[in-house]
C-alpha atoms as a PDB file:
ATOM      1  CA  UNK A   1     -29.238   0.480  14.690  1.00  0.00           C
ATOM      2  CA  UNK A   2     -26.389   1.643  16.702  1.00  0.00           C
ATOM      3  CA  UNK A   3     -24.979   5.151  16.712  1.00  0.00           C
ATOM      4  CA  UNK A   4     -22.298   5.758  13.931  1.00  0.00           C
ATOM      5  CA  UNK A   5     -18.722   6.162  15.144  1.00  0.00           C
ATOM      6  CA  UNK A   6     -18.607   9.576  13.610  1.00  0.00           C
ATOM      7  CA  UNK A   7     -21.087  11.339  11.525  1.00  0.00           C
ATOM      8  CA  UNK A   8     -20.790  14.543   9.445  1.00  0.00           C
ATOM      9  CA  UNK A   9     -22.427  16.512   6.548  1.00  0.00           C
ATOM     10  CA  UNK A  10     -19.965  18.003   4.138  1.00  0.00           C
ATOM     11  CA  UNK A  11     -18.976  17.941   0.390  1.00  0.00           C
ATOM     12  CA  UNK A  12     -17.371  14.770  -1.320  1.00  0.00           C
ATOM     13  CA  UNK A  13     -15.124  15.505  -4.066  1.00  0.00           C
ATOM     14  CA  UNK A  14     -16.354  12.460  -5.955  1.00  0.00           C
ATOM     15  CA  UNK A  15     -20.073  13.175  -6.096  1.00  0.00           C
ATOM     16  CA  UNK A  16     -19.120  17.024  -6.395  1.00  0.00           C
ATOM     17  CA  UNK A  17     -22.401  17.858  -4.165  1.00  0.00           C
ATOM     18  CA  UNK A  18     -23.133  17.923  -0.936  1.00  0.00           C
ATOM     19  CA  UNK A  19     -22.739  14.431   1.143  1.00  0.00           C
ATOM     20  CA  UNK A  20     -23.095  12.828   4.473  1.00  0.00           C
ATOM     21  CA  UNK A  21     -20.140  10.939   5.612  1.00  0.00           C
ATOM     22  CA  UNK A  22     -20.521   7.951   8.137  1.00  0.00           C
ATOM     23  CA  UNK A  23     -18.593   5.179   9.961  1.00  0.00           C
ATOM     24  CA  UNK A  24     -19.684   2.804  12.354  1.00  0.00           C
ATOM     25  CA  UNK A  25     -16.385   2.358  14.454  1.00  0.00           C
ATOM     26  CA  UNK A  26     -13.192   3.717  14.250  1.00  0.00           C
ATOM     27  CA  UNK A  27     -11.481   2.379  11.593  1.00  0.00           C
ATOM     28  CA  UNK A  28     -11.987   4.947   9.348  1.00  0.00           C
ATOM     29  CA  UNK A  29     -10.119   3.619   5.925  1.00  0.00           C
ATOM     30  CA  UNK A  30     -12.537   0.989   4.951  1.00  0.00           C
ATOM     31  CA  UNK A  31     -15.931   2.438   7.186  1.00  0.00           C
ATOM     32  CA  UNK A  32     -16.034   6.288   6.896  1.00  0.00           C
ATOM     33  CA  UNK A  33     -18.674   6.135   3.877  1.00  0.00           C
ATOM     34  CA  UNK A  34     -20.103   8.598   1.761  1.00  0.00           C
ATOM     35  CA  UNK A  35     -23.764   8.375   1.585  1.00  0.00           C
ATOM     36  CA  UNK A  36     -23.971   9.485  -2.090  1.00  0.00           C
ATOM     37  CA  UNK A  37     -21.182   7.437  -4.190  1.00  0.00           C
ATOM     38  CA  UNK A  38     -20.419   4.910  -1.285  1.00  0.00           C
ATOM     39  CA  UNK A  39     -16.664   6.088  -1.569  1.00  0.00           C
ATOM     40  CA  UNK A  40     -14.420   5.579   1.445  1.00  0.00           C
ATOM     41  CA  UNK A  41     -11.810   7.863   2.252  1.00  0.00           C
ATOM     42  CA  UNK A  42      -8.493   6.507  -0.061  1.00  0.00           C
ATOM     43  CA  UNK A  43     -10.816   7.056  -2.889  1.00  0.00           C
ATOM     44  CA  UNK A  44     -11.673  10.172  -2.176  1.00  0.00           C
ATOM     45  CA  UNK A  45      -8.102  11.178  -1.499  1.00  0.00           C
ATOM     46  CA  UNK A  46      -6.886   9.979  -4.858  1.00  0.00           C
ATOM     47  CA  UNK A  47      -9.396  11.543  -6.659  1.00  0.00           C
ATOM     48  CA  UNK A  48      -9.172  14.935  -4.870  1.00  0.00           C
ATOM     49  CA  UNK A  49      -5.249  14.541  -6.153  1.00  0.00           C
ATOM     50  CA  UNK A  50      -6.402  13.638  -9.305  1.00  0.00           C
ATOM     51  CA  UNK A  51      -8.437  16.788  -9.580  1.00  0.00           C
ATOM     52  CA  UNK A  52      -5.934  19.167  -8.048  1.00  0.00           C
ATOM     53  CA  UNK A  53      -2.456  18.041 -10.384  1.00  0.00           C
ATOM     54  CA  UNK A  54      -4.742  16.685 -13.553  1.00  0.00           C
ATOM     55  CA  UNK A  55      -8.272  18.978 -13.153  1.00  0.00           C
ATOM     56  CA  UNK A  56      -8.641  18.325 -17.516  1.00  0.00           C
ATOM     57  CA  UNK A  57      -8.749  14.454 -16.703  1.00  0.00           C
ATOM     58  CA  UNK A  58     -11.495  14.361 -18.422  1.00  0.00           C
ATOM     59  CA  UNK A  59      -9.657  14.926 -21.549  1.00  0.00           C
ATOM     60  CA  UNK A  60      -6.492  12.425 -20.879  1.00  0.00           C
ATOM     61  CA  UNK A  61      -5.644   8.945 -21.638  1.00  0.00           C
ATOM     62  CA  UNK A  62      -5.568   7.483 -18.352  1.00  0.00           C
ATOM     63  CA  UNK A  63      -5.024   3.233 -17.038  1.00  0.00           C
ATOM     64  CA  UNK A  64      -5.684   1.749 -14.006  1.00  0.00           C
ATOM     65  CA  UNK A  65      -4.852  -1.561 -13.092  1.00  0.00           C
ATOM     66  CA  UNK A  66      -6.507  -3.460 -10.910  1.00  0.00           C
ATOM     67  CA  UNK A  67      -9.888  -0.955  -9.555  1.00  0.00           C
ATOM     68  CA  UNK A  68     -12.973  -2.180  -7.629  1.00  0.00           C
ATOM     69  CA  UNK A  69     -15.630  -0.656 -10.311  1.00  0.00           C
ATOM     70  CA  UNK A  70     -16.851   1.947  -7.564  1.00  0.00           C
ATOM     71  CA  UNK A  71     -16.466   5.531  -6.589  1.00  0.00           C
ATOM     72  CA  UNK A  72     -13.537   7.369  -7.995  1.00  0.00           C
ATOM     73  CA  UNK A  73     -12.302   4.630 -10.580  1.00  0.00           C
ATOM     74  CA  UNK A  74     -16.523   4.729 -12.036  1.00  0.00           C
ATOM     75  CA  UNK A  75     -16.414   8.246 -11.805  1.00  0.00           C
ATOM     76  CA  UNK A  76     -13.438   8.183 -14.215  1.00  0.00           C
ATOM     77  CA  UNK A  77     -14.696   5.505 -16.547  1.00  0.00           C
ATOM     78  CA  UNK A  78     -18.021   7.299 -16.592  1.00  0.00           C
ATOM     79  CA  UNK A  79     -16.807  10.581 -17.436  1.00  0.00           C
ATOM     80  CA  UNK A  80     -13.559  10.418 -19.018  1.00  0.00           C
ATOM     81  CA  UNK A  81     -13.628   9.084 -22.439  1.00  0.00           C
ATOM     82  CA  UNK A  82      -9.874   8.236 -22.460  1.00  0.00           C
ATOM     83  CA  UNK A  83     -10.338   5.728 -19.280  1.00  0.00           C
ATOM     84  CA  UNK A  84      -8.967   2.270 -19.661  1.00  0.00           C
ATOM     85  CA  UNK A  85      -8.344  -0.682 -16.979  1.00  0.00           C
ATOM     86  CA  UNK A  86      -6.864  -3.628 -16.312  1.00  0.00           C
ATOM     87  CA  UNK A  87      -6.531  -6.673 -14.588  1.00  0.00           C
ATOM     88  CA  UNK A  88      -4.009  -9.843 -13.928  1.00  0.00           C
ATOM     89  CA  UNK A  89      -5.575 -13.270 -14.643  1.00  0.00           C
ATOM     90  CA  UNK A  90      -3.081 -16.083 -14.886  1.00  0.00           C
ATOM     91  CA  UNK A  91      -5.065 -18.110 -17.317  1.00  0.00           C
ATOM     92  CA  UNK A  92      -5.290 -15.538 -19.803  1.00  0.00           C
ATOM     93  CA  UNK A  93      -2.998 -14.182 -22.189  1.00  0.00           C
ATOM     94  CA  UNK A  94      -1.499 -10.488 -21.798  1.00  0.00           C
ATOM     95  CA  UNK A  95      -2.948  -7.915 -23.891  1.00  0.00           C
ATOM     96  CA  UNK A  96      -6.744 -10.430 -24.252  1.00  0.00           C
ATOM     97  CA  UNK A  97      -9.845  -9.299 -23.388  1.00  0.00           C
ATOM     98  CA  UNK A  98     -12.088 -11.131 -21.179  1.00  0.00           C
ATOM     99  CA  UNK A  99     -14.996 -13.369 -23.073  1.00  0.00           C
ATOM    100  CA  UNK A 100     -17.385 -12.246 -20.298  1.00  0.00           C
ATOM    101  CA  UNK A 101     -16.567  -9.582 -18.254  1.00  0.00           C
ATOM    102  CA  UNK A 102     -14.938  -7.483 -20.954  1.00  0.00           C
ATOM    103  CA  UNK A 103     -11.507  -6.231 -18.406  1.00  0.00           C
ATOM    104  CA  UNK A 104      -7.561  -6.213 -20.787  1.00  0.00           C
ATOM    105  CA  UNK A 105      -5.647  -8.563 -18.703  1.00  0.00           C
ATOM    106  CA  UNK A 106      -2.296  -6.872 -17.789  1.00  0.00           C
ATOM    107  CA  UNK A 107       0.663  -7.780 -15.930  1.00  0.00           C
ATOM    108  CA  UNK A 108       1.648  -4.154 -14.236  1.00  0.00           C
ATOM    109  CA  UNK A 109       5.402  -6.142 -14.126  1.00  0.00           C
ATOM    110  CA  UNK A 110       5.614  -6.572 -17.698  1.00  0.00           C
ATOM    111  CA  UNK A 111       2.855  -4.947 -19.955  1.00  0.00           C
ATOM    112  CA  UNK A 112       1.856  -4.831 -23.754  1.00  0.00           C
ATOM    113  CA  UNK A 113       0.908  -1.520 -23.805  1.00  0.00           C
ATOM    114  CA  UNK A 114       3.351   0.744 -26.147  1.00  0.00           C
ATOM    115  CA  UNK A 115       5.259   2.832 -25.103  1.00  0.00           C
ATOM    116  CA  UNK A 116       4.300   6.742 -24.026  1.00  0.00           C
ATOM    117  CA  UNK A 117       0.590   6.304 -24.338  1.00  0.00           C
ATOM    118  CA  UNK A 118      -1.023   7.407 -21.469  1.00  0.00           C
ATOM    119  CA  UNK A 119      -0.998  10.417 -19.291  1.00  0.00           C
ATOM    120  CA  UNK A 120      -2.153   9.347 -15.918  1.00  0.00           C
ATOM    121  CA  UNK A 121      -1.557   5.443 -14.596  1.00  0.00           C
ATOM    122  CA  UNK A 122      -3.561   4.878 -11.309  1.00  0.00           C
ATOM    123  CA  UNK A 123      -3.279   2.279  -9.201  1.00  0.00           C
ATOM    124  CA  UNK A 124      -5.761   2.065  -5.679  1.00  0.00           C
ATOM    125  CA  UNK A 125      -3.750  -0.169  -2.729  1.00  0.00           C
ATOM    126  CA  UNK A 126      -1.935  -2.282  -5.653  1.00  0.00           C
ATOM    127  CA  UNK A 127       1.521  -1.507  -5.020  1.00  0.00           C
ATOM    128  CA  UNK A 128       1.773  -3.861  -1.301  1.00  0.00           C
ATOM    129  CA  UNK A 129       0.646  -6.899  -3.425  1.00  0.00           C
ATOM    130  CA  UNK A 130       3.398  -6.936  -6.301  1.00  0.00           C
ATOM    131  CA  UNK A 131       6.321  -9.127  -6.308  1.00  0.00           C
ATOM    132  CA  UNK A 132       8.454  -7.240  -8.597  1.00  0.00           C
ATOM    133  CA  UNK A 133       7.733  -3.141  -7.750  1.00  0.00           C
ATOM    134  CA  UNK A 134      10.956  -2.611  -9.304  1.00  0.00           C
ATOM    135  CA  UNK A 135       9.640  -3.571 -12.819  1.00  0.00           C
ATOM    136  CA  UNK A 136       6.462  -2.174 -12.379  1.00  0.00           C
ATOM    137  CA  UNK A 137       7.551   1.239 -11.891  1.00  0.00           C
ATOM    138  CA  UNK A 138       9.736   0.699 -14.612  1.00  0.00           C
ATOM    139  CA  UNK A 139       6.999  -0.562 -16.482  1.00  0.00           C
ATOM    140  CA  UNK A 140       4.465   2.383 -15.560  1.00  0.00           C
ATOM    141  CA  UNK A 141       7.003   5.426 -16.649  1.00  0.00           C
ATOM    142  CA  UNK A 142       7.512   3.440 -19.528  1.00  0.00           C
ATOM    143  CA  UNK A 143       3.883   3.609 -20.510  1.00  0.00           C
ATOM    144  CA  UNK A 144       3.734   7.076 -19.860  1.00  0.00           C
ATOM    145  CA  UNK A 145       3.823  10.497 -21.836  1.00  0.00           C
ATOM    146  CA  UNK A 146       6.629  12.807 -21.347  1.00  0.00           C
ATOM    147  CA  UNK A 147       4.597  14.879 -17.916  1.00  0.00           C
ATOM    148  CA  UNK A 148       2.891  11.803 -17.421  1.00  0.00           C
ATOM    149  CA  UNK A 149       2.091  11.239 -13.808  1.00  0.00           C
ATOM    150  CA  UNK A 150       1.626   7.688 -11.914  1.00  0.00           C
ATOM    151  CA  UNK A 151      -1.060   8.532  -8.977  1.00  0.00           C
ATOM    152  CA  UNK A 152      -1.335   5.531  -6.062  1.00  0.00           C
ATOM    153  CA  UNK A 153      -2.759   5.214  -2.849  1.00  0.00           C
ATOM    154  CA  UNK A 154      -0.629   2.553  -0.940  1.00  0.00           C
ATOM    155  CA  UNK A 155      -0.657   1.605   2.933  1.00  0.00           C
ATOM    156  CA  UNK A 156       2.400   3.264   4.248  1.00  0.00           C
ATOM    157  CA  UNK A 157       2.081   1.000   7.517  1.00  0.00           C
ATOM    158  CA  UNK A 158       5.990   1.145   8.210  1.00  0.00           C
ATOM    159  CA  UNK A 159       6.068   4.882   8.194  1.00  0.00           C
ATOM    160  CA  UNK A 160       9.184   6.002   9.256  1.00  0.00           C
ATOM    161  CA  UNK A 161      10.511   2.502   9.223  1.00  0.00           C
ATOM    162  CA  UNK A 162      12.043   0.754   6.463  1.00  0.00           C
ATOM    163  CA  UNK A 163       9.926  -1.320   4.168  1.00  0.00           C
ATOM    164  CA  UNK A 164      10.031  -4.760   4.481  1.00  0.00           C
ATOM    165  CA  UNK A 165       9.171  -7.144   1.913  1.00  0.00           C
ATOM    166  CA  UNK A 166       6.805  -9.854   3.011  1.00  0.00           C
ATOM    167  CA  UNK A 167       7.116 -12.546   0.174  1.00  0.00           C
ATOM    168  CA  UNK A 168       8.804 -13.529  -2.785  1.00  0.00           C
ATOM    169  CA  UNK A 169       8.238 -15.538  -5.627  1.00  0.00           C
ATOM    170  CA  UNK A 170      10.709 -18.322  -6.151  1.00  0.00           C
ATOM    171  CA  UNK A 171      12.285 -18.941  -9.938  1.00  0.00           C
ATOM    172  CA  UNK A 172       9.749 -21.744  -9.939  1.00  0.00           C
ATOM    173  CA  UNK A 173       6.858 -19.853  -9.435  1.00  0.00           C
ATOM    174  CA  UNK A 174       6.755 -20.729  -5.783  1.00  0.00           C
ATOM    175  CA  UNK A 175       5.915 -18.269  -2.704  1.00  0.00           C
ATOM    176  CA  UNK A 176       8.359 -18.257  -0.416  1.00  0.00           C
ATOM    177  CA  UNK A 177       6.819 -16.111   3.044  1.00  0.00           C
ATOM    178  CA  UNK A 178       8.892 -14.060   4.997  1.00  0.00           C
ATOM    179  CA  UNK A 179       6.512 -13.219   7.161  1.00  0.00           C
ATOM    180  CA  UNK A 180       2.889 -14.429   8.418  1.00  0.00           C
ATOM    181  CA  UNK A 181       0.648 -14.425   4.691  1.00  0.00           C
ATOM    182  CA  UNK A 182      -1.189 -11.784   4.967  1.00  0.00           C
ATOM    183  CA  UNK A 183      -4.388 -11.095   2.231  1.00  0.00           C
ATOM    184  CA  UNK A 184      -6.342  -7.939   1.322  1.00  0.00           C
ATOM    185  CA  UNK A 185      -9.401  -8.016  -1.493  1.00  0.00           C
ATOM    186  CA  UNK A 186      -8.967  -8.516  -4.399  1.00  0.00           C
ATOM    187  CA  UNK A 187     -11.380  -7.755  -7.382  1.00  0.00           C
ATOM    188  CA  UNK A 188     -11.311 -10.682  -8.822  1.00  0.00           C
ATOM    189  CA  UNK A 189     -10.469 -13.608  -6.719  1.00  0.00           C
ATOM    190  CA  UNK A 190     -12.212 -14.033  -3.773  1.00  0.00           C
ATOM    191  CA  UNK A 191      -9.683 -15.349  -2.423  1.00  0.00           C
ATOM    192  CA  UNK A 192      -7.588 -12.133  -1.826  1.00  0.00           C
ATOM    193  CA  UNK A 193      -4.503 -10.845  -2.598  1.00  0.00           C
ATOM    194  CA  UNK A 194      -1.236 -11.204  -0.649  1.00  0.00           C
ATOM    195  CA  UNK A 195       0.570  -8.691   0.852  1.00  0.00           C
ATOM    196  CA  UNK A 196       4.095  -8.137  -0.218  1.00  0.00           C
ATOM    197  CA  UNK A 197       5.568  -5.391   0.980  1.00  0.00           C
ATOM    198  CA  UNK A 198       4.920  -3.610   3.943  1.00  0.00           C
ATOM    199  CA  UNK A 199       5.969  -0.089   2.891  1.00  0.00           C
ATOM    200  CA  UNK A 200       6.961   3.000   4.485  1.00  0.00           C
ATOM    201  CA  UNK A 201       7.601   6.407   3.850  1.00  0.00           C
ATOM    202  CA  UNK A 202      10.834   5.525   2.192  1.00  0.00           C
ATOM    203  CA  UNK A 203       8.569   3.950  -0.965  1.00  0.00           C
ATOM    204  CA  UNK A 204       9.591   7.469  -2.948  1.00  0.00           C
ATOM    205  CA  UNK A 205      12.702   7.167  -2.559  1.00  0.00           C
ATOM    206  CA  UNK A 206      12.388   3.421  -4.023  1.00  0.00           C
ATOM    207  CA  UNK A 207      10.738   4.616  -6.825  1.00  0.00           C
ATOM    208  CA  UNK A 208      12.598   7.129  -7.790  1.00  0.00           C
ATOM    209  CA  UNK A 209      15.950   4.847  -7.523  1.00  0.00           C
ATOM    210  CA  UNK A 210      13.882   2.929 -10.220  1.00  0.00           C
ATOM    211  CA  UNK A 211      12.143   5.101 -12.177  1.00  0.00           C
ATOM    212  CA  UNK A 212      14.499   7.736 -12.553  1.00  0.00           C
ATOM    213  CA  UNK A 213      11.910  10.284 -12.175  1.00  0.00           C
ATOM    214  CA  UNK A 214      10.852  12.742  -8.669  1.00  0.00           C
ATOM    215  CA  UNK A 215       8.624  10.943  -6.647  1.00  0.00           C
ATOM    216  CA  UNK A 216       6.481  12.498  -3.516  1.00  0.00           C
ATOM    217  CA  UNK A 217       3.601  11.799  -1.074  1.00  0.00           C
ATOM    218  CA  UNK A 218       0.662  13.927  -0.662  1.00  0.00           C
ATOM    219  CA  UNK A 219      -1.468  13.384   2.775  1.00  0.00           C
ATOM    220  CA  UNK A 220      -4.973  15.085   2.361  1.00  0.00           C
ATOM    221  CA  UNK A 221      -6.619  15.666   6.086  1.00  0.00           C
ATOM    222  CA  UNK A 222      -9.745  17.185   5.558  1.00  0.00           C
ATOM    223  CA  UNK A 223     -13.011  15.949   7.217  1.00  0.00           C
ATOM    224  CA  UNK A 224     -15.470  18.063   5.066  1.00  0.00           C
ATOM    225  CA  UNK A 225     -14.731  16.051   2.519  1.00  0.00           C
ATOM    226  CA  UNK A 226     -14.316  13.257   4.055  1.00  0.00           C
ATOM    227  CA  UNK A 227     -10.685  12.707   3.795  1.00  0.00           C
ATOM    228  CA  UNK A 228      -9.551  11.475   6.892  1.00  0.00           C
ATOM    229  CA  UNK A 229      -8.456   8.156   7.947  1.00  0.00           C
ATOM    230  CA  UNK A 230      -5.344   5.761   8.334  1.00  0.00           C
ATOM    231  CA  UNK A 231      -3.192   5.230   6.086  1.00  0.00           C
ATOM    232  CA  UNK A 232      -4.273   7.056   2.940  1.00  0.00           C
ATOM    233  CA  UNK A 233      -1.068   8.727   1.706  1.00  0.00           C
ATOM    234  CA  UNK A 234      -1.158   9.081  -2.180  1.00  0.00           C
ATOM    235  CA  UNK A 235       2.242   8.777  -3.626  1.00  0.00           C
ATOM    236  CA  UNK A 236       3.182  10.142  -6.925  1.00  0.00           C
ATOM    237  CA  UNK A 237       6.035   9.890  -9.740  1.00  0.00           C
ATOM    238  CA  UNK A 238       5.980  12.364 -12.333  1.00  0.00           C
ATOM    239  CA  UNK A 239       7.868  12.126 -15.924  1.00  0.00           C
ATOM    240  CA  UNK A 240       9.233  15.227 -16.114  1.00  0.00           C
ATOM    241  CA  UNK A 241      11.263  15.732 -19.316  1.00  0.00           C
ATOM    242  CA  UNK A 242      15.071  16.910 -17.760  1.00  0.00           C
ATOM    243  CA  UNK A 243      16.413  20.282 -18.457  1.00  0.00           C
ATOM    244  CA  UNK A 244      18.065  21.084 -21.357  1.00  0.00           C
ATOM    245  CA  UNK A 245      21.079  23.124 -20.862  1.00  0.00           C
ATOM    246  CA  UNK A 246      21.982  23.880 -24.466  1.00  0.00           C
END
């Protein structure tokens, strides 16, 4: 076997114990490994956010749309009783279950959830594949109690840079590229999920033009835990109940 990229002993904040972290080149968002829960280094971030603004998740209502059923988002449906997720299937109705695999099928644009029911919506690399973010952040602070926080990870490739959408869907349910198609995975459809947007740092300010709430970005660089890599900002918009000046 070849000699890892990088290779370290530390503590993940998924498994809570002691881990070894490993990557076999240096691409370090989808290779740096923990030996323990298998997590790479986005889910470790989000988590370790998780823990740090919501450390009684355990006792919360929390949604996520869309998770690969590993690391952080098993963690959470292991261990928090209040864990619920989702996932868009064309051919089903919103708000059914599936017959087989047992997933709510949810449109993050336009969902049947009532209003003010959860406290924490997570999403993991969701928010480049949506055609509509606009309505979906609209949608998410919609869902959400009064303190309620939306946690993401999302590639911030543009940095600095505006964000530039990549595709659009026409009124007759056409894709109209604006740029090369570009796929990541997706959960369930092997064949992938296409990119969007390509977002930069200026996604808060985007959100919070649409959700009328504060929205920030947290970067976590910390190699004993294994956080380090590209790209694995975790933005955040937080319900916060205004002032009253009565």
């Amino acid at each position: 076997m070849d000699k890892p990229y990088i290779e370290i002993d530390g503590f993940c904040p998924i498994c809570q114990s002691a881990a070894r972290f490993h990557a076999q080149d240096s691409w370090l968002r989808d290779s740096f490994i923990c030996s323990g829960c298998g997590s790479i280094p986005r889910e470790r971030a989000i988590f370790a956010v998780v823990e740090m603004l919501h450390p009684n998740w355990r006792d919360l209502q929390i949604h996520e749309t869309s998770p690969t059923m590993r690391a952080a988002s098993l963690k959470l449906r292991t261990e928090c009783p209040g864990y619920t997720y989702s996932y868009y299937h064309e051919r089903m109705s919103l708000g059914s279950t599936h017959p087989q695999q047992g997933y709510r099928c949810e449109n993050i644009e336009k969902m049947t959830f009532e209003d003010e029911y959860f406290d924490l919506f997570l999403s993991q690399d969701v928010f480049e594949h949506i055609f509509n973010p606009n309505a979906a952040i609209k949608e998410i602070v919609r869902v959400l109690k009064q303190g309620g926080s939306t946690i993401m990870t999302v590639p911030l490739v543009r940095k600095n840079l505006p964000s530039e959408r990549r595709a659009l869907m026409r009124s007759d349910g056409s894709i109209l590229n604006l740029k090369p198609p570009e796929y990541h995975g997706n959960p369930i459809d092997e064949k992938g999920a296409l990119v969007t947007f390509d977002w930069g740092y200026d996604i808060t300010a985007y959100l919070s033009d649409h959700s009328k709430f504060p929205s920030w970005i947290v970067y976590l660089d910390d190699i004993s835990r294994g956080i380090r890599a590209q790209y694995i900002e975790v933005v955040i918009v937080q319900k916060l109940t205004p002032p009253s000046f009565s």
